[in-house]
PDB file of N, CA and C in Angstrom:
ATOM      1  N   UNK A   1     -25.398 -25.720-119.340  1.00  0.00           N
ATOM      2  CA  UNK A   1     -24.937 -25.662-117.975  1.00  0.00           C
ATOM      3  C   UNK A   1     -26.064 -26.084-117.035  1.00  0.00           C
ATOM      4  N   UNK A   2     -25.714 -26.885-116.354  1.00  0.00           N
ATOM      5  CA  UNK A   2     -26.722 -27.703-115.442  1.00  0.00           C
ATOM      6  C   UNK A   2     -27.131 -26.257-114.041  1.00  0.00           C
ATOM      7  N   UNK A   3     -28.150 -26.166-113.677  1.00  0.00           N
ATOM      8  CA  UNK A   3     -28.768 -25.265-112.656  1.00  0.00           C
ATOM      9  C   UNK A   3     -28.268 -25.821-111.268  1.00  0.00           C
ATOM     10  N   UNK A   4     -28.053 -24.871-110.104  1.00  0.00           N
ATOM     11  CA  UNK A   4     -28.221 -25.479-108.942  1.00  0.00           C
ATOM     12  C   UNK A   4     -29.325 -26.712-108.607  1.00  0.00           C
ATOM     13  N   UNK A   5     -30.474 -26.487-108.277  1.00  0.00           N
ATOM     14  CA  UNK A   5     -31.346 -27.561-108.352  1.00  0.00           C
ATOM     15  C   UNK A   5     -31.699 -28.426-108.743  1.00  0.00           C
ATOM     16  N   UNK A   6     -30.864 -29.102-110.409  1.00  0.00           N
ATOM     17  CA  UNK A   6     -30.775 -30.508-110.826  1.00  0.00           C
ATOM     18  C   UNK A   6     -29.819 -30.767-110.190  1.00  0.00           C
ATOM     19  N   UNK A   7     -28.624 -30.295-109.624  1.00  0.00           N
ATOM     20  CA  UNK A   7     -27.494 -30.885-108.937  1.00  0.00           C
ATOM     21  C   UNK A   7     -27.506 -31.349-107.638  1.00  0.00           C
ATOM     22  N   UNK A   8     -28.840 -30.438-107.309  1.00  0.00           N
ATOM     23  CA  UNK A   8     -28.696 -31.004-105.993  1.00  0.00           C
ATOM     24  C   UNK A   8     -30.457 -31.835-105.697  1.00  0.00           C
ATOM     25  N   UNK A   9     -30.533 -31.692-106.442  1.00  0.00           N
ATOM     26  CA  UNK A   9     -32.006 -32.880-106.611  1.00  0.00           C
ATOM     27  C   UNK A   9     -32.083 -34.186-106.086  1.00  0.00           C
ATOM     28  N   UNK A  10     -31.024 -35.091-106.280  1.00  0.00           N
ATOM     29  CA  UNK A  10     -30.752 -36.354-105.781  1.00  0.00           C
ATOM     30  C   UNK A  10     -30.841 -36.077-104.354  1.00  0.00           C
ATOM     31  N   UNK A  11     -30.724 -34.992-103.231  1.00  0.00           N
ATOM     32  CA  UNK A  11     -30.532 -35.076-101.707  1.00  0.00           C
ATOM     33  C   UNK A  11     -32.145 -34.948-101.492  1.00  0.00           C
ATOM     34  N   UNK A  12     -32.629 -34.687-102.389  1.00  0.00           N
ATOM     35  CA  UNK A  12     -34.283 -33.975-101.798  1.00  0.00           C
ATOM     36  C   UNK A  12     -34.950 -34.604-100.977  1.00  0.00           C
ATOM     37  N   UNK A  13     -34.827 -36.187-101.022  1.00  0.00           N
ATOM     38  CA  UNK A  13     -35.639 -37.442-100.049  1.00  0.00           C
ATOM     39  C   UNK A  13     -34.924 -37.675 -99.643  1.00  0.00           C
ATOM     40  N   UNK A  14     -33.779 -37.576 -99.035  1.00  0.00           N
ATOM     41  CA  UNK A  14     -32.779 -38.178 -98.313  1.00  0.00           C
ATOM     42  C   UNK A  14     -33.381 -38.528 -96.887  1.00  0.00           C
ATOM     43  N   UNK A  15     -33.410 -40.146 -96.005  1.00  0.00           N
ATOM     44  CA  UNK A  15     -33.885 -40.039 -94.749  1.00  0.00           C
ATOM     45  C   UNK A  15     -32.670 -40.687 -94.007  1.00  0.00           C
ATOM     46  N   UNK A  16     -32.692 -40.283 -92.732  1.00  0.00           N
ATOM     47  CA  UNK A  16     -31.901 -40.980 -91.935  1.00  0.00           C
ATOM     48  C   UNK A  16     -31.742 -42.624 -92.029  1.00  0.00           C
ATOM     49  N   UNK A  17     -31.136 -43.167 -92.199  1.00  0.00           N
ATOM     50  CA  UNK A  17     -30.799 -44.583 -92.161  1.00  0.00           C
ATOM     51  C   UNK A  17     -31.704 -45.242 -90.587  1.00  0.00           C
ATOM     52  N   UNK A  18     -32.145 -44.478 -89.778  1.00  0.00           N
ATOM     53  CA  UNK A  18     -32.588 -45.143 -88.554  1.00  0.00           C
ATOM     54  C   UNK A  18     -34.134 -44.668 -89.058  1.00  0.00           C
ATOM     55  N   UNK A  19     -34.679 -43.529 -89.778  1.00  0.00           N
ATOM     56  CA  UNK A  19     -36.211 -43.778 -90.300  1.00  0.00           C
ATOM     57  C   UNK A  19     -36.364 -44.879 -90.753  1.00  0.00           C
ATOM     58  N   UNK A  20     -35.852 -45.128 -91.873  1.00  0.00           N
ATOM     59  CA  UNK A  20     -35.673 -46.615 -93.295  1.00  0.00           C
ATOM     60  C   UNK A  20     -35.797 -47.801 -92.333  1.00  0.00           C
ATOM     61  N   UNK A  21     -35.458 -47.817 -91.251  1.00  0.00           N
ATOM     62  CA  UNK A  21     -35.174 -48.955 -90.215  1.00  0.00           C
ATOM     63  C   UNK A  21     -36.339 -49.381 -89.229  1.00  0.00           C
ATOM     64  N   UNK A  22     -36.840 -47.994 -89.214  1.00  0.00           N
ATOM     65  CA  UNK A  22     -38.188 -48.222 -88.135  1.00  0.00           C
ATOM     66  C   UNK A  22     -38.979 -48.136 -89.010  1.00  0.00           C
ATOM     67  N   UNK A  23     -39.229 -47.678 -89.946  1.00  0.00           N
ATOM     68  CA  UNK A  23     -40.445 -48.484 -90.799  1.00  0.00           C
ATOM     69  C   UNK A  23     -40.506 -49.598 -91.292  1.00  0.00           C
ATOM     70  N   UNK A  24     -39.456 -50.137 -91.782  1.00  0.00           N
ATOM     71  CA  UNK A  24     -39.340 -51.495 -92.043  1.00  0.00           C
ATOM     72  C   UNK A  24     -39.728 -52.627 -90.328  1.00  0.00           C
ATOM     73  N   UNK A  25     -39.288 -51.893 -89.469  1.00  0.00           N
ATOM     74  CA  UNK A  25     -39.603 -52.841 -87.967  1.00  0.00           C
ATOM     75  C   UNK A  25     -41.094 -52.445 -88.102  1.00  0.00           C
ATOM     76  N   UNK A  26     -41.607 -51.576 -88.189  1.00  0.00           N
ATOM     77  CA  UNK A  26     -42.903 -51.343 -87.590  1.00  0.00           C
ATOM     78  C   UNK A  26     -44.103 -51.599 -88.561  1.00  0.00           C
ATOM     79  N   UNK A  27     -43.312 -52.177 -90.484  1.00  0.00           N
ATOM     80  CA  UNK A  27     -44.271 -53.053 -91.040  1.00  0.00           C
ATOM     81  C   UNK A  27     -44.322 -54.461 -90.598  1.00  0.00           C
ATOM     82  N   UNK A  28     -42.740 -54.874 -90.313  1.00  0.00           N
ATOM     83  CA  UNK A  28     -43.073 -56.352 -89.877  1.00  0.00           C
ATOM     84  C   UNK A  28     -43.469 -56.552 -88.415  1.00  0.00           C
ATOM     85  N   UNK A  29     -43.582 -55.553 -87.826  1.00  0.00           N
ATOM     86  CA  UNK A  29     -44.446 -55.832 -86.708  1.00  0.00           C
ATOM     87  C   UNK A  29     -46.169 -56.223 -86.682  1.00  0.00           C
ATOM     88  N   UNK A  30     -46.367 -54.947 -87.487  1.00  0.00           N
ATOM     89  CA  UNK A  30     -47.715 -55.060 -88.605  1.00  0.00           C
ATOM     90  C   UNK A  30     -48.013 -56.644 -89.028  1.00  0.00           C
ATOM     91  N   UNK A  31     -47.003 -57.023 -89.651  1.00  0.00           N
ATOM     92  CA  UNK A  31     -47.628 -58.037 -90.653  1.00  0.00           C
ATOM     93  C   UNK A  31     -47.747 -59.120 -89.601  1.00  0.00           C
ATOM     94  N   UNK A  32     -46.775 -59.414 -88.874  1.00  0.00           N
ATOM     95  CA  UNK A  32     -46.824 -60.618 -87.743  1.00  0.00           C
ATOM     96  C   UNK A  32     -47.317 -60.526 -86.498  1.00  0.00           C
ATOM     97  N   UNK A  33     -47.551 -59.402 -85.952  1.00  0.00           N
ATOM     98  CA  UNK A  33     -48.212 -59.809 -84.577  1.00  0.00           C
ATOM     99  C   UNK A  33     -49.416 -58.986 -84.941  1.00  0.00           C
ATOM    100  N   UNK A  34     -49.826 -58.014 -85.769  1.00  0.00           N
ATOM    101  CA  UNK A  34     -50.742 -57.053 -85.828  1.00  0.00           C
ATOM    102  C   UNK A  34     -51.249 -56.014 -85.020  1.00  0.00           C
ATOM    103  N   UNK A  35     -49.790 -55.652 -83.917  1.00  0.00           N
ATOM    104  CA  UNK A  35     -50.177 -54.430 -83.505  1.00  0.00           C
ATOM    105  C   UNK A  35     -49.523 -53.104 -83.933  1.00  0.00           C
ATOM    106  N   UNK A  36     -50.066 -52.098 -83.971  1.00  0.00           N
ATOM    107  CA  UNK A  36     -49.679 -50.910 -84.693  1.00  0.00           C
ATOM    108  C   UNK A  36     -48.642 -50.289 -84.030  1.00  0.00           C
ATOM    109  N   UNK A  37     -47.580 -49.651 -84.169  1.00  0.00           N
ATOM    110  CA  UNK A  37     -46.279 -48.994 -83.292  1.00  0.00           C
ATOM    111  C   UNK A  37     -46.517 -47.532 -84.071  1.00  0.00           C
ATOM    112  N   UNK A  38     -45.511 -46.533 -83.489  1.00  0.00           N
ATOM    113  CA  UNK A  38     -45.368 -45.636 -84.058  1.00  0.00           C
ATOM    114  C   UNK A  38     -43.439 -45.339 -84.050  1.00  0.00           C
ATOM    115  N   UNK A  39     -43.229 -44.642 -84.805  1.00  0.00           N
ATOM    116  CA  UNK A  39     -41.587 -44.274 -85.440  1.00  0.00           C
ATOM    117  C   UNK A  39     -40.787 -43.814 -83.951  1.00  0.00           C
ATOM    118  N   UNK A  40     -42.238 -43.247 -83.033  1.00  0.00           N
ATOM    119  CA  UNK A  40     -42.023 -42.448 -81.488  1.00  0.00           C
ATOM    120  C   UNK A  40     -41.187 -43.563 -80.434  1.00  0.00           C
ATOM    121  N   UNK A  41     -42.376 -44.820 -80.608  1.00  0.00           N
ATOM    122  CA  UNK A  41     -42.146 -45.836 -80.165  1.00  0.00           C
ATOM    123  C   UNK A  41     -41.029 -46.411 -79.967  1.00  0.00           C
ATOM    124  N   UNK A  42     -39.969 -46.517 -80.785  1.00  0.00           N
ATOM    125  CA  UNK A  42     -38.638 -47.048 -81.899  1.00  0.00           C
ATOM    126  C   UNK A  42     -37.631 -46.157 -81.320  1.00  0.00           C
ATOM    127  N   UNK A  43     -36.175 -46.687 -80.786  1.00  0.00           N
ATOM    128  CA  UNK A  43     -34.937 -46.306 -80.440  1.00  0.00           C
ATOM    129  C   UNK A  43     -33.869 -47.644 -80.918  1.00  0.00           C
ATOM    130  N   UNK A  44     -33.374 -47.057 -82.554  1.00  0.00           N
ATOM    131  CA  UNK A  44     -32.626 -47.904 -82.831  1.00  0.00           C
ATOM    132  C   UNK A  44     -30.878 -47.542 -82.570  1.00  0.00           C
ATOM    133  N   UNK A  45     -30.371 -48.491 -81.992  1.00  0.00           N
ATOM    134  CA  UNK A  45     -28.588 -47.990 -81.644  1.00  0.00           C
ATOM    135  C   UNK A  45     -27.967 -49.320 -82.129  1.00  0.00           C
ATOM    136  N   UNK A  46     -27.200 -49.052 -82.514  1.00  0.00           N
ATOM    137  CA  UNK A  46     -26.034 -50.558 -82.991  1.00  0.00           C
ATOM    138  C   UNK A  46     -26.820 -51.608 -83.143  1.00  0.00           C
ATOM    139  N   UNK A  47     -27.816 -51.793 -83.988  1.00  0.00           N
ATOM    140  CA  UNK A  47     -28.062 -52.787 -84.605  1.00  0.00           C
ATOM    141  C   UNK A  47     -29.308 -53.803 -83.534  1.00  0.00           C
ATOM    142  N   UNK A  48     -29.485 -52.283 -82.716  1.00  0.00           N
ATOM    143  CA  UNK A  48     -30.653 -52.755 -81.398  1.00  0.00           C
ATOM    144  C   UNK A  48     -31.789 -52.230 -81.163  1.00  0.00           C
ATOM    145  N   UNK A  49     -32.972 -52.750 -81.374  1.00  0.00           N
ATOM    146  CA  UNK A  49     -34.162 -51.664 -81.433  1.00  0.00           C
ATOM    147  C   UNK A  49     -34.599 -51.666 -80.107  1.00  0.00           C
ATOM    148  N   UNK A  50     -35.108 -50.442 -79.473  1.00  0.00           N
ATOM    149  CA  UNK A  50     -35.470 -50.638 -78.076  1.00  0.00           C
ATOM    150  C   UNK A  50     -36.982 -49.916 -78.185  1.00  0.00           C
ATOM    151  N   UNK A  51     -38.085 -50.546 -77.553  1.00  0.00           N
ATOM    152  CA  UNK A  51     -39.191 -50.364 -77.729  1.00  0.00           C
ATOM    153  C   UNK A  51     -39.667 -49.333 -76.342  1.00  0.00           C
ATOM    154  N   UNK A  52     -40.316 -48.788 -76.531  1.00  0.00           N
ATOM    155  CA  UNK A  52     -41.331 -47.719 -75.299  1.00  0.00           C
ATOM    156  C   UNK A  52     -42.775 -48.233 -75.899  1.00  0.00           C
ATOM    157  N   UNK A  53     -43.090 -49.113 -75.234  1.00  0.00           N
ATOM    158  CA  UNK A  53     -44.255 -49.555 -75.312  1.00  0.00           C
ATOM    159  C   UNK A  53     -44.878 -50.331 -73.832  1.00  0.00           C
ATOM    160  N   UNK A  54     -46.081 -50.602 -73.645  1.00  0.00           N
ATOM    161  CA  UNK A  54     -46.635 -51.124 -72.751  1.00  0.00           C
ATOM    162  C   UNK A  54     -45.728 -53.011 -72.332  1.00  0.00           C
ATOM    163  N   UNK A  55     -45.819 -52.994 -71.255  1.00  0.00           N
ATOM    164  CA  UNK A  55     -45.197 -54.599 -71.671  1.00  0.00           C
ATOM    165  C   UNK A  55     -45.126 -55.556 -72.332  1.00  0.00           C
ATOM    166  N   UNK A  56     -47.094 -55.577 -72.330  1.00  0.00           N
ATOM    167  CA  UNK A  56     -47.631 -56.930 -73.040  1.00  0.00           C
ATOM    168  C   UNK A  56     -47.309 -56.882 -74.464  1.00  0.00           C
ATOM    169  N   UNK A  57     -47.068 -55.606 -75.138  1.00  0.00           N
ATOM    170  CA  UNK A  57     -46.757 -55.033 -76.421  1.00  0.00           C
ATOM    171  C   UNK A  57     -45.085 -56.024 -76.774  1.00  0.00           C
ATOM    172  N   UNK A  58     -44.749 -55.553 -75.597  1.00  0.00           N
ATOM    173  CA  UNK A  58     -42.896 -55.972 -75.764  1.00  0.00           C
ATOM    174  C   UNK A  58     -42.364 -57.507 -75.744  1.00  0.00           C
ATOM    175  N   UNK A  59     -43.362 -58.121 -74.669  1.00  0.00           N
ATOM    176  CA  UNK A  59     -43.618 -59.390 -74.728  1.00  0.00           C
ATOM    177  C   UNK A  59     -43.780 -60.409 -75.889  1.00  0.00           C
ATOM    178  N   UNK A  60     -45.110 -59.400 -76.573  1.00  0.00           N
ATOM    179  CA  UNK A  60     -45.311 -60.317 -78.013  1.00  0.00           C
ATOM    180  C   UNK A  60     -44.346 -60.263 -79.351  1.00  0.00           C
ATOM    181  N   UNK A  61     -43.659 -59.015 -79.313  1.00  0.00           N
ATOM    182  CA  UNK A  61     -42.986 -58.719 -79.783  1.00  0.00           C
ATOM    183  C   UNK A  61     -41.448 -59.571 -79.697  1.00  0.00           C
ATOM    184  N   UNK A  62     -40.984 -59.717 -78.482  1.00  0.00           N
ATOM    185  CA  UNK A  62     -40.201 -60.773 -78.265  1.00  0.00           C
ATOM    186  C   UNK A  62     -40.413 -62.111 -78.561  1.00  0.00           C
ATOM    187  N   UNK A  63     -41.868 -62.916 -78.122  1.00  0.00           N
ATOM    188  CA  UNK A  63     -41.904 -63.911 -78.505  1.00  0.00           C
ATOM    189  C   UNK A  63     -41.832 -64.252 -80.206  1.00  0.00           C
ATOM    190  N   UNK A  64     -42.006 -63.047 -80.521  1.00  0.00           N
ATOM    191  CA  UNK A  64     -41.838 -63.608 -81.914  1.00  0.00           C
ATOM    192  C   UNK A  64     -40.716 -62.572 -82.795  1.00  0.00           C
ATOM    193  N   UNK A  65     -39.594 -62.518 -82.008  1.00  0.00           N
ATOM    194  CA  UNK A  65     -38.896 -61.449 -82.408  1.00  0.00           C
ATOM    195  C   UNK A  65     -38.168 -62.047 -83.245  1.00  0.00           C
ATOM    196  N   UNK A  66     -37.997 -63.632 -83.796  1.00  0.00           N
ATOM    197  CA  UNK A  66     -37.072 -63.927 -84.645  1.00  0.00           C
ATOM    198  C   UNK A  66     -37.672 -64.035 -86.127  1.00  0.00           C
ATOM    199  N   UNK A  67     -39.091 -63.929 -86.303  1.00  0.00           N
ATOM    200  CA  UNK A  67     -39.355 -63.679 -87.549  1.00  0.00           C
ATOM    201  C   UNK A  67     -39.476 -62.239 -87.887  1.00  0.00           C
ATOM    202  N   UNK A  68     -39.717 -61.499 -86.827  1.00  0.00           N
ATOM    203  CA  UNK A  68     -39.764 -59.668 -87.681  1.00  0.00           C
ATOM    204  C   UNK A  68     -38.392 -59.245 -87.666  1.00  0.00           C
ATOM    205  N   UNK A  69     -37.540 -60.087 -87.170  1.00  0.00           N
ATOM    206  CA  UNK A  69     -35.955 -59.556 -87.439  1.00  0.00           C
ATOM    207  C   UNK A  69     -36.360 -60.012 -88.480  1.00  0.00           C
ATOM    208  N   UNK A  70     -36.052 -61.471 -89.500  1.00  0.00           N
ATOM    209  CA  UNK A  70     -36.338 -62.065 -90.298  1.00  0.00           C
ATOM    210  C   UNK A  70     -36.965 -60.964 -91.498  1.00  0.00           C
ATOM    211  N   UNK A  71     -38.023 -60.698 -91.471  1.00  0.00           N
ATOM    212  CA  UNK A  71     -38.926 -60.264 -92.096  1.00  0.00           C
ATOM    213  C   UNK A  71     -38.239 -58.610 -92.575  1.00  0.00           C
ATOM    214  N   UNK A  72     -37.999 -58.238 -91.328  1.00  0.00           N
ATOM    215  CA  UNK A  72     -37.158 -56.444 -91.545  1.00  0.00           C
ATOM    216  C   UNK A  72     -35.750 -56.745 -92.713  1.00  0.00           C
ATOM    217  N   UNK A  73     -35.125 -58.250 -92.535  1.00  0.00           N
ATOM    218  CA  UNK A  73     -33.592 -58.190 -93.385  1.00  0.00           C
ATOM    219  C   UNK A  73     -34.083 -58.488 -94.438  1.00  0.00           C
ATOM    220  N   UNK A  74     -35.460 -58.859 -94.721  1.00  0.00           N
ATOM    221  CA  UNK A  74     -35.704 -59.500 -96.066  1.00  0.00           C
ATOM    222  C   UNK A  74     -35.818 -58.001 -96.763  1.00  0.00           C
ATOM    223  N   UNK A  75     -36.510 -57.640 -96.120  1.00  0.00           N
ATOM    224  CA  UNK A  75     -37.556 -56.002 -96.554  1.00  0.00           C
ATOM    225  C   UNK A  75     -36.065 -55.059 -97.109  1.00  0.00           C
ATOM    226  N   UNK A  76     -35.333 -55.098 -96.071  1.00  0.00           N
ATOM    227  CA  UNK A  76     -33.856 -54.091 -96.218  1.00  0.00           C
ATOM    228  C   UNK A  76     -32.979 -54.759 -97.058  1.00  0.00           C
ATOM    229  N   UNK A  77     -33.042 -55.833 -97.365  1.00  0.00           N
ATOM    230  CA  UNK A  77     -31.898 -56.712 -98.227  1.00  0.00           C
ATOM    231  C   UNK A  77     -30.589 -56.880 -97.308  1.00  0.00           C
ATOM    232  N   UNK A  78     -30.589 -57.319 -95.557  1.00  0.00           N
ATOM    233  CA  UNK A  78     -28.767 -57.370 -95.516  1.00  0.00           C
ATOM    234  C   UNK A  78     -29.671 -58.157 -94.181  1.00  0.00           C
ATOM    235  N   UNK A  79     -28.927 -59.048 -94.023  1.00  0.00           N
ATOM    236  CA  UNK A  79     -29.034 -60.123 -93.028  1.00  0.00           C
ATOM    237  C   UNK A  79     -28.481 -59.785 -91.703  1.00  0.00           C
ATOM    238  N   UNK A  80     -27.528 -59.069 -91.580  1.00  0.00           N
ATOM    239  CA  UNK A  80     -27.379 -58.541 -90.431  1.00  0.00           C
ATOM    240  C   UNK A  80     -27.773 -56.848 -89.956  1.00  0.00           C
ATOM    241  N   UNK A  81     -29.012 -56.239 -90.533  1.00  0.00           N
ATOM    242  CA  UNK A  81     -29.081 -54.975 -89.854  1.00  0.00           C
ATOM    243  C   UNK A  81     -29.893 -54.793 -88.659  1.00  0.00           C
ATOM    244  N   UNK A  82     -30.756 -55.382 -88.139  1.00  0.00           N
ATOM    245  CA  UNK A  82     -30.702 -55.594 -86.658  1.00  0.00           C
ATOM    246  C   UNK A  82     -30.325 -57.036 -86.193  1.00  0.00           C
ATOM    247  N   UNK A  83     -30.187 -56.945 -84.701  1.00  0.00           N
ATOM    248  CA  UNK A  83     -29.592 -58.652 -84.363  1.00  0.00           C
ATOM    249  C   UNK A  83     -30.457 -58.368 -82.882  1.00  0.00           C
ATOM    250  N   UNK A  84     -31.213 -57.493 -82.155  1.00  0.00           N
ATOM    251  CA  UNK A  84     -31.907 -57.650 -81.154  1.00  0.00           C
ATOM    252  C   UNK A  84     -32.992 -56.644 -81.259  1.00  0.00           C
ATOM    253  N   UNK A  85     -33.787 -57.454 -80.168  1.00  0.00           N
ATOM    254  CA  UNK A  85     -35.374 -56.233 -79.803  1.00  0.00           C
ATOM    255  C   UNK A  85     -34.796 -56.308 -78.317  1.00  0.00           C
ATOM    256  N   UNK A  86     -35.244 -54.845 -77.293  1.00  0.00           N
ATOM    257  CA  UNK A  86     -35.546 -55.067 -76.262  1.00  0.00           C
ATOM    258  C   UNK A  86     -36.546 -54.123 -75.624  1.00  0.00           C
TER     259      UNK A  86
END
């Protein structure tokens, strides 16, 4: 007879689908513009990340917002899980 706690073992790491999302944004932010964000930073809604950051931060981030989308669908495997930064 299997115990409570192997049954419920599989939930133990369970994270919100919007953690999984801002770390994946905030490595390919990392890798392409090289400035550091934090998870604080990050407000993801329908497929829209909205940044609290300084301007110049948001700026660079935009100018090159079509490869860290890019870079986040590769990381997540699905081509459409974000479609904007603002």
């Amino acid at each position: 007879m299997k115990t409570l706690s192997n049954l419920l073992a599989r939930y133990a790491h369970i994270q919100a689908p919007n953690a999984t999302l801002k770390k994946a944004f905030i490595k390919a932010v990392e890798d392409v513009i090289e400035i550091t964000l934090t998870t604080q930073d990050l407000d993801i809604s329908k497929k829209t990340v909205r940044i609290k950051a300084p301007s110049v931060v948001k700026n660079e981030i935009r100018i090159n917002q079509q490869e860290i989308l890019k870079n986040v669908s590769e990381e997540l495997k699905d081509s459409n899980i974000l479609t904007a930064v603002f």
